[in-house]
N, C-alpha and C. Protein backbone atom coordinates (compact mmCIF):
# COMPACT_ATOMS: atom_id res chain seq x y z
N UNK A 1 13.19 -40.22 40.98
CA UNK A 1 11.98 -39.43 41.13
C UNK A 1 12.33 -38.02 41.59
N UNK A 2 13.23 -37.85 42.41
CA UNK A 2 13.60 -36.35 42.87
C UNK A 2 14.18 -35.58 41.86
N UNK A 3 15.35 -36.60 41.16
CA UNK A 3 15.56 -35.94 39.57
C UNK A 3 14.58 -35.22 39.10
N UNK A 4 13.22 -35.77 38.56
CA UNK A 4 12.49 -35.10 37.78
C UNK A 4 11.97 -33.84 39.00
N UNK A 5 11.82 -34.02 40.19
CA UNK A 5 11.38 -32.79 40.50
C UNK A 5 12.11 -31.98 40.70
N UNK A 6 13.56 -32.00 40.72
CA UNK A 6 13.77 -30.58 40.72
C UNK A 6 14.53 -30.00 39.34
N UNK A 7 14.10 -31.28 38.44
CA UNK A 7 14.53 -30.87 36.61
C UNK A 7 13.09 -30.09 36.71
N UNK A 8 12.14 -30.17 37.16
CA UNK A 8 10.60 -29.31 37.07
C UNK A 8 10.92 -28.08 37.58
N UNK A 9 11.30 -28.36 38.76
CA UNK A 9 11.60 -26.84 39.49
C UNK A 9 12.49 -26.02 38.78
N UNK A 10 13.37 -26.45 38.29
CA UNK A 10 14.31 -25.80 37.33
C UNK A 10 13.95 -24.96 36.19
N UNK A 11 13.24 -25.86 35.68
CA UNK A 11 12.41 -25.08 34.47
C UNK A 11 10.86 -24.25 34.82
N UNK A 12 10.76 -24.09 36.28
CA UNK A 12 9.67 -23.76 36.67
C UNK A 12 10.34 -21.84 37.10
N UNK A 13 11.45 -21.86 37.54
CA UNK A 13 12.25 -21.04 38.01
C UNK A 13 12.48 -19.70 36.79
N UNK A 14 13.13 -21.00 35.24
CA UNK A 14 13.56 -20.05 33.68
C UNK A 14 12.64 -19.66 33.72
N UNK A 15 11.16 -20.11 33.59
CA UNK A 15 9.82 -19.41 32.90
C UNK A 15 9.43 -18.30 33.78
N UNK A 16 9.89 -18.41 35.11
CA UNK A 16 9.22 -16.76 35.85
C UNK A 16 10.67 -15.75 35.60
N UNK A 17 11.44 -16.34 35.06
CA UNK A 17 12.65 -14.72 34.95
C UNK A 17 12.50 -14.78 32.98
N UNK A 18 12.63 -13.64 32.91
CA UNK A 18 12.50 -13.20 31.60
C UNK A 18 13.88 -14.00 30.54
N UNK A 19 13.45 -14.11 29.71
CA UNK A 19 15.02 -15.04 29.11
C UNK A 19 15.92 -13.38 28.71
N UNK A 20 15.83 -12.56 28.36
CA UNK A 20 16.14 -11.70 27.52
C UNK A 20 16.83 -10.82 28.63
N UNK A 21 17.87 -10.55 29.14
CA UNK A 21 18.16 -9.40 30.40
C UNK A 21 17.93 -7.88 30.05
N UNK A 22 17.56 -7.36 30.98
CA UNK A 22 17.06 -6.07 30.65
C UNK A 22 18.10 -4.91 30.41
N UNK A 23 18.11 -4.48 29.58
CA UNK A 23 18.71 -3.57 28.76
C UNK A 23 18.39 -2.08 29.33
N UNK A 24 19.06 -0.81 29.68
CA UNK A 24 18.78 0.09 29.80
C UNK A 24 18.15 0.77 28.75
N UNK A 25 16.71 1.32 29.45
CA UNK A 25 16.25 1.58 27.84
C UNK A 25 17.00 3.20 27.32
N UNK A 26 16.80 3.45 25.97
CA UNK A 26 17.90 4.19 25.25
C UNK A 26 16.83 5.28 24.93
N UNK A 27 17.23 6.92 24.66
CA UNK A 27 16.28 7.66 24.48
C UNK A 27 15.92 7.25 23.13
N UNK A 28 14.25 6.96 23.31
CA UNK A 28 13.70 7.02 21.85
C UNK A 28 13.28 7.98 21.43
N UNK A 29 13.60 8.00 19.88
CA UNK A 29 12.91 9.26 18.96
C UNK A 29 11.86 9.28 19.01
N UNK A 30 10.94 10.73 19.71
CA UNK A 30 9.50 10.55 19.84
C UNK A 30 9.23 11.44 18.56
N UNK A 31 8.14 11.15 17.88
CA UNK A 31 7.43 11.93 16.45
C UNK A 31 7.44 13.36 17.32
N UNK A 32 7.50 14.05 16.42
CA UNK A 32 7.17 15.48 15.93
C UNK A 32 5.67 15.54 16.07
N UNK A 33 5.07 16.19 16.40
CA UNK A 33 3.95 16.33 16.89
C UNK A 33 3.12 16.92 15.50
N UNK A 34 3.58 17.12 14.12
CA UNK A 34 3.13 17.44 13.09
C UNK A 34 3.09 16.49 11.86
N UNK A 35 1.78 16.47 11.57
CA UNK A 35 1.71 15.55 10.62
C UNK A 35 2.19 15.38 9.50
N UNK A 36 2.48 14.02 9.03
CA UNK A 36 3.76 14.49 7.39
C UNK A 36 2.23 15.30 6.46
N UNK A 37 3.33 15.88 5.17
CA UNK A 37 2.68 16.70 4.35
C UNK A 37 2.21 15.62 3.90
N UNK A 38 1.22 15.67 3.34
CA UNK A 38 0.57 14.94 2.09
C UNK A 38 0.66 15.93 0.49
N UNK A 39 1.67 14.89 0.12
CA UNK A 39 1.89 15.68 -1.43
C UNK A 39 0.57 15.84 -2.34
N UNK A 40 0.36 16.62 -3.44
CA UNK A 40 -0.30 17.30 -3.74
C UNK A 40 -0.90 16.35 -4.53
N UNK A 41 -0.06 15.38 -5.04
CA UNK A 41 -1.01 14.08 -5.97
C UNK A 41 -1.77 13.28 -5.25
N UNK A 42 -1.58 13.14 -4.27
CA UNK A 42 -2.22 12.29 -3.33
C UNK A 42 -3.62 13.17 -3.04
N UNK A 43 -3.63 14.04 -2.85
CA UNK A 43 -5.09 14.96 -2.77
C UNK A 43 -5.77 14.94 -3.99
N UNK A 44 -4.52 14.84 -5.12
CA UNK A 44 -5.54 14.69 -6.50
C UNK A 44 -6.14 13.97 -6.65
N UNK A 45 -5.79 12.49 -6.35
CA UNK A 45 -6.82 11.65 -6.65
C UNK A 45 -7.62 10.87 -5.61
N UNK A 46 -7.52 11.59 -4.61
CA UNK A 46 -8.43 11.33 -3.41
C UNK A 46 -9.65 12.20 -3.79
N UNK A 47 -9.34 12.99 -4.47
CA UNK A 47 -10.53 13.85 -4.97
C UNK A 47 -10.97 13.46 -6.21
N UNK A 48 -10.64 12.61 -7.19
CA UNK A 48 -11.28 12.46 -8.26
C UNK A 48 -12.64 11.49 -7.61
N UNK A 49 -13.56 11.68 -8.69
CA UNK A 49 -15.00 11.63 -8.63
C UNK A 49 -15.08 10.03 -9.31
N UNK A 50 -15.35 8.93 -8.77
CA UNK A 50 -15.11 7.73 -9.68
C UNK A 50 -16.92 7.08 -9.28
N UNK A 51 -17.35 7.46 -8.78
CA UNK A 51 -19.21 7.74 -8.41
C UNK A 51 -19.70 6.48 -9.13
N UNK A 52 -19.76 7.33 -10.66
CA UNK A 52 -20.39 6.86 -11.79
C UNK A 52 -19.90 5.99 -12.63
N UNK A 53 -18.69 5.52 -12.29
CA UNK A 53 -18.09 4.74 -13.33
C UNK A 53 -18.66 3.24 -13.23
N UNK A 54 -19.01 2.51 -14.19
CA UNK A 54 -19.82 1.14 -14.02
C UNK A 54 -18.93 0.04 -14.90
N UNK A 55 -17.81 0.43 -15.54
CA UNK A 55 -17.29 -0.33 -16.03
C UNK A 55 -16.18 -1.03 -15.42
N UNK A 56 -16.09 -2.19 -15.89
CA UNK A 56 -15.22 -3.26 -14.92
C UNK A 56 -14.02 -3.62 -15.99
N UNK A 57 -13.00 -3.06 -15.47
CA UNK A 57 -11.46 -3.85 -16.21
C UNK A 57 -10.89 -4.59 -15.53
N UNK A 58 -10.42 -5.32 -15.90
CA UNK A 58 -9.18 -6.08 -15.30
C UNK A 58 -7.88 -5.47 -15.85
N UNK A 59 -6.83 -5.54 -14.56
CA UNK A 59 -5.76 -5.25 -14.83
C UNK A 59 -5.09 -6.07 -14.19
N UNK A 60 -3.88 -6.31 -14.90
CA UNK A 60 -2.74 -7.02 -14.96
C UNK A 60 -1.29 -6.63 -14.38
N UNK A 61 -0.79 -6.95 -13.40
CA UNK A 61 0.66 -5.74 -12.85
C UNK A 61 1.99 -7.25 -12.90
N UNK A 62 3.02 -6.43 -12.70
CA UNK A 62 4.03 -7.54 -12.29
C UNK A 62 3.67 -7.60 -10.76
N UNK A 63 4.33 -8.54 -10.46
CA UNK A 63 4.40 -8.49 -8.81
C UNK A 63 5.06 -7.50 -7.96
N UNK A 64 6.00 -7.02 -8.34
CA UNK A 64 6.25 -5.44 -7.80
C UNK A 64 5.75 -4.55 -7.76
N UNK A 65 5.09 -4.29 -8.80
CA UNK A 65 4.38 -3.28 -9.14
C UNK A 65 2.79 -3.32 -7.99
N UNK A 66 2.22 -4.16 -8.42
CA UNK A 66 1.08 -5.18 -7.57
C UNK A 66 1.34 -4.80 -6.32
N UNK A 67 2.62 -4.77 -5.41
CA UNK A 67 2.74 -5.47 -4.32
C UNK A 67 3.18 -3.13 -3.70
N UNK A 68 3.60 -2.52 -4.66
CA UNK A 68 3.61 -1.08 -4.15
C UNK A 68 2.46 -0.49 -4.46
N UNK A 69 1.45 -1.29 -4.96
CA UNK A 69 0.19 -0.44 -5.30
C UNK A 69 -0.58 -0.66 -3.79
N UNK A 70 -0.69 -2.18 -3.50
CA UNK A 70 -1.17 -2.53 -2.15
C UNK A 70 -0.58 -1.87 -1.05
N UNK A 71 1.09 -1.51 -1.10
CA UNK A 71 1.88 -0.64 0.02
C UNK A 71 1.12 1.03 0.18
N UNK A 72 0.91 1.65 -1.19
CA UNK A 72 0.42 2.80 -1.34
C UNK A 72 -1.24 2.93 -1.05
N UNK A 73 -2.03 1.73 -1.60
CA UNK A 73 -3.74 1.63 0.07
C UNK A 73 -3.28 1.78 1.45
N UNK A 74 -2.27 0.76 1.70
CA UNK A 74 -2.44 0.35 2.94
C UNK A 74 -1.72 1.93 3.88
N UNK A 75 -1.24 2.41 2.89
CA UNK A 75 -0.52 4.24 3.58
C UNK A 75 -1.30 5.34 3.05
N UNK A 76 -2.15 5.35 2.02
CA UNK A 76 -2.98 6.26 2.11
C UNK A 76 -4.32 6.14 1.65
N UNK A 77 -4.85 5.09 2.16
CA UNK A 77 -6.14 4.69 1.76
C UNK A 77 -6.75 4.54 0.50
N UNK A 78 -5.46 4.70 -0.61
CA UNK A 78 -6.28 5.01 -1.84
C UNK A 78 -6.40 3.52 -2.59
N UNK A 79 -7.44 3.58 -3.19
CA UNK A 79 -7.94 2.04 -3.42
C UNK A 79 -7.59 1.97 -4.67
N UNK A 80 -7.04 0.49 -5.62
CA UNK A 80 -6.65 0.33 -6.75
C UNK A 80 -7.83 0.94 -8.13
N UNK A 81 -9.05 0.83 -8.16
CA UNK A 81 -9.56 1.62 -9.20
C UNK A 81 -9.68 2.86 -9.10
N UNK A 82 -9.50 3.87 -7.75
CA UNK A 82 -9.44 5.51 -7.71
C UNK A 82 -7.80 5.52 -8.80
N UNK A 83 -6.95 4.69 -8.24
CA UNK A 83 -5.81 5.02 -8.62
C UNK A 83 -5.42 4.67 -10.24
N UNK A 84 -6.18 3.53 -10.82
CA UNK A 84 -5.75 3.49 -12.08
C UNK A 84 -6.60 4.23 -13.10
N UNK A 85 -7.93 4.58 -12.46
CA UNK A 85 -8.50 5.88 -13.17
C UNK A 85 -7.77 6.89 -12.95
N UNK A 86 -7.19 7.49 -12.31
CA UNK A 86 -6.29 8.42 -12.25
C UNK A 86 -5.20 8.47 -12.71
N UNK A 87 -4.63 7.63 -13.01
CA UNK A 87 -3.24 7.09 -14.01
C UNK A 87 -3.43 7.38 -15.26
N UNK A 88 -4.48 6.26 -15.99
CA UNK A 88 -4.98 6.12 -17.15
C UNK A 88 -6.06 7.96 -18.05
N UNK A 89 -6.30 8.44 -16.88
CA UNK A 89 -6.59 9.68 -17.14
C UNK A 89 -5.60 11.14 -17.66
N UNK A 90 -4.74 10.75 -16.62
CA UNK A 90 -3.32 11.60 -16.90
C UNK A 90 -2.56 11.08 -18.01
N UNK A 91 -2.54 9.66 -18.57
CA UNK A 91 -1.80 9.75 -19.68
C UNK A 91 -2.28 10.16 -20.64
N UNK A 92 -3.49 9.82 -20.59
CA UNK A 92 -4.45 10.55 -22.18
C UNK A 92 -4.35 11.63 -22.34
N UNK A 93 -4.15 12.65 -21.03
CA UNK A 93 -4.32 13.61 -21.08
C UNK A 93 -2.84 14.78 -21.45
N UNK A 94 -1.83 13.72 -20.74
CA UNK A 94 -0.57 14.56 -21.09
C UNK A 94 -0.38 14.02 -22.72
N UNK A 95 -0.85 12.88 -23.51
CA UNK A 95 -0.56 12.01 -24.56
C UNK A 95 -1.86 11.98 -25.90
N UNK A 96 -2.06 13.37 -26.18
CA UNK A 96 -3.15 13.60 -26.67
C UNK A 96 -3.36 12.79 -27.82
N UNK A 97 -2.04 12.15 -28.73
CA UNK A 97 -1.60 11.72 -29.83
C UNK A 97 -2.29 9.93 -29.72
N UNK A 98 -2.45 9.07 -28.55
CA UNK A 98 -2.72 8.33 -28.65
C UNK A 98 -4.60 8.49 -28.48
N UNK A 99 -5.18 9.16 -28.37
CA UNK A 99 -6.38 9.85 -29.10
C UNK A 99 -6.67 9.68 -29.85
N UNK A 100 -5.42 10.45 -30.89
CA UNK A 100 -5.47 10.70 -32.34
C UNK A 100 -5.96 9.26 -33.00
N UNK A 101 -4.61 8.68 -32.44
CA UNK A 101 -4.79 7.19 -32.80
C UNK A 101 -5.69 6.13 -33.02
N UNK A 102 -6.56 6.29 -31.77
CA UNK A 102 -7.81 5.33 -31.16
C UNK A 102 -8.87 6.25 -32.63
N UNK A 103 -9.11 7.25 -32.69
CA UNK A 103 -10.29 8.07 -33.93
C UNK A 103 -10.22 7.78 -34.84
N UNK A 104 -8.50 7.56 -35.44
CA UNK A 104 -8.28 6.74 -36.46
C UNK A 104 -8.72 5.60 -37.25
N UNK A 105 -7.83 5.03 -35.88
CA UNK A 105 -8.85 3.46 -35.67
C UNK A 105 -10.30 2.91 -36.20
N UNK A 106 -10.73 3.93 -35.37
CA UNK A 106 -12.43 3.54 -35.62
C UNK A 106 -12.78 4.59 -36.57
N UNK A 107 -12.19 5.20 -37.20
CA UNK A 107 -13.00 6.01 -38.67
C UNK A 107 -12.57 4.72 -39.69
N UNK A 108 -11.09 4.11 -39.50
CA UNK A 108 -10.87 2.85 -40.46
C UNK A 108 -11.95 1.52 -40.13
N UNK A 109 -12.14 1.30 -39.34
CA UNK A 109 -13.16 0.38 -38.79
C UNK A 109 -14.76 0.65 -39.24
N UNK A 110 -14.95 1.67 -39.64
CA UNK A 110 -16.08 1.72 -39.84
C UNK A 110 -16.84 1.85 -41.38
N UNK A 111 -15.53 1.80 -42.05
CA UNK A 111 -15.79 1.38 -43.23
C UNK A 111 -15.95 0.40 -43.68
């Protein structure tokens, strides 16, 4: 019976000292008191206007892809349909030829 009490006391003793010994703490790098830049695309499409848009796509990513789109909300608030309207906008726009294409399309289609 005394066994167990002072196997209690024993383990009553570890739990009030810290397990981990204390380490001198080391100078930490304190931030710069200036906020990072926010690059200039990132303002772009924090500013696009997505108000009015009522149409619903689904999109499809790999899991990487998926998983840096969620990294890039969770660091600058920008939400997955600001951002793939903004994607899908810039390619049409640098890619005038697939335009061409889609008019094509539907002038053949409509015959």
């Amino acid at each position: 019976m005394s066994e167990i009490k002072t196997l209690a006391d024993q383990l009553r003793s570890r739990m009030a000292k810290p397990d981990t010994p204390e380490k001198p703490v080391a100078a930490q790098k304190k931030k710069t008191g200036k906020p990072a830049e926010t690059p200039p695309v990132i303002e772009q499409i924090r500013a696009l206007d997505i108000d009015g848009n009522k149409t619903l796509v689904h999109a499809r990513f790999d899991a990487q892809t998926a998983q840096l789109i969620h990294h890039l909300k969770m660091a600058t608030g920008i939400e997955v349909t600001r951002l793939l309207c903004y994607a899908v906008g810039q390619l049409f726009g640098q890619h005038p030829e697939l335009k061409t294409i889609i008019k094509e399309h539907l002038d053949k289609f409509k015959l």
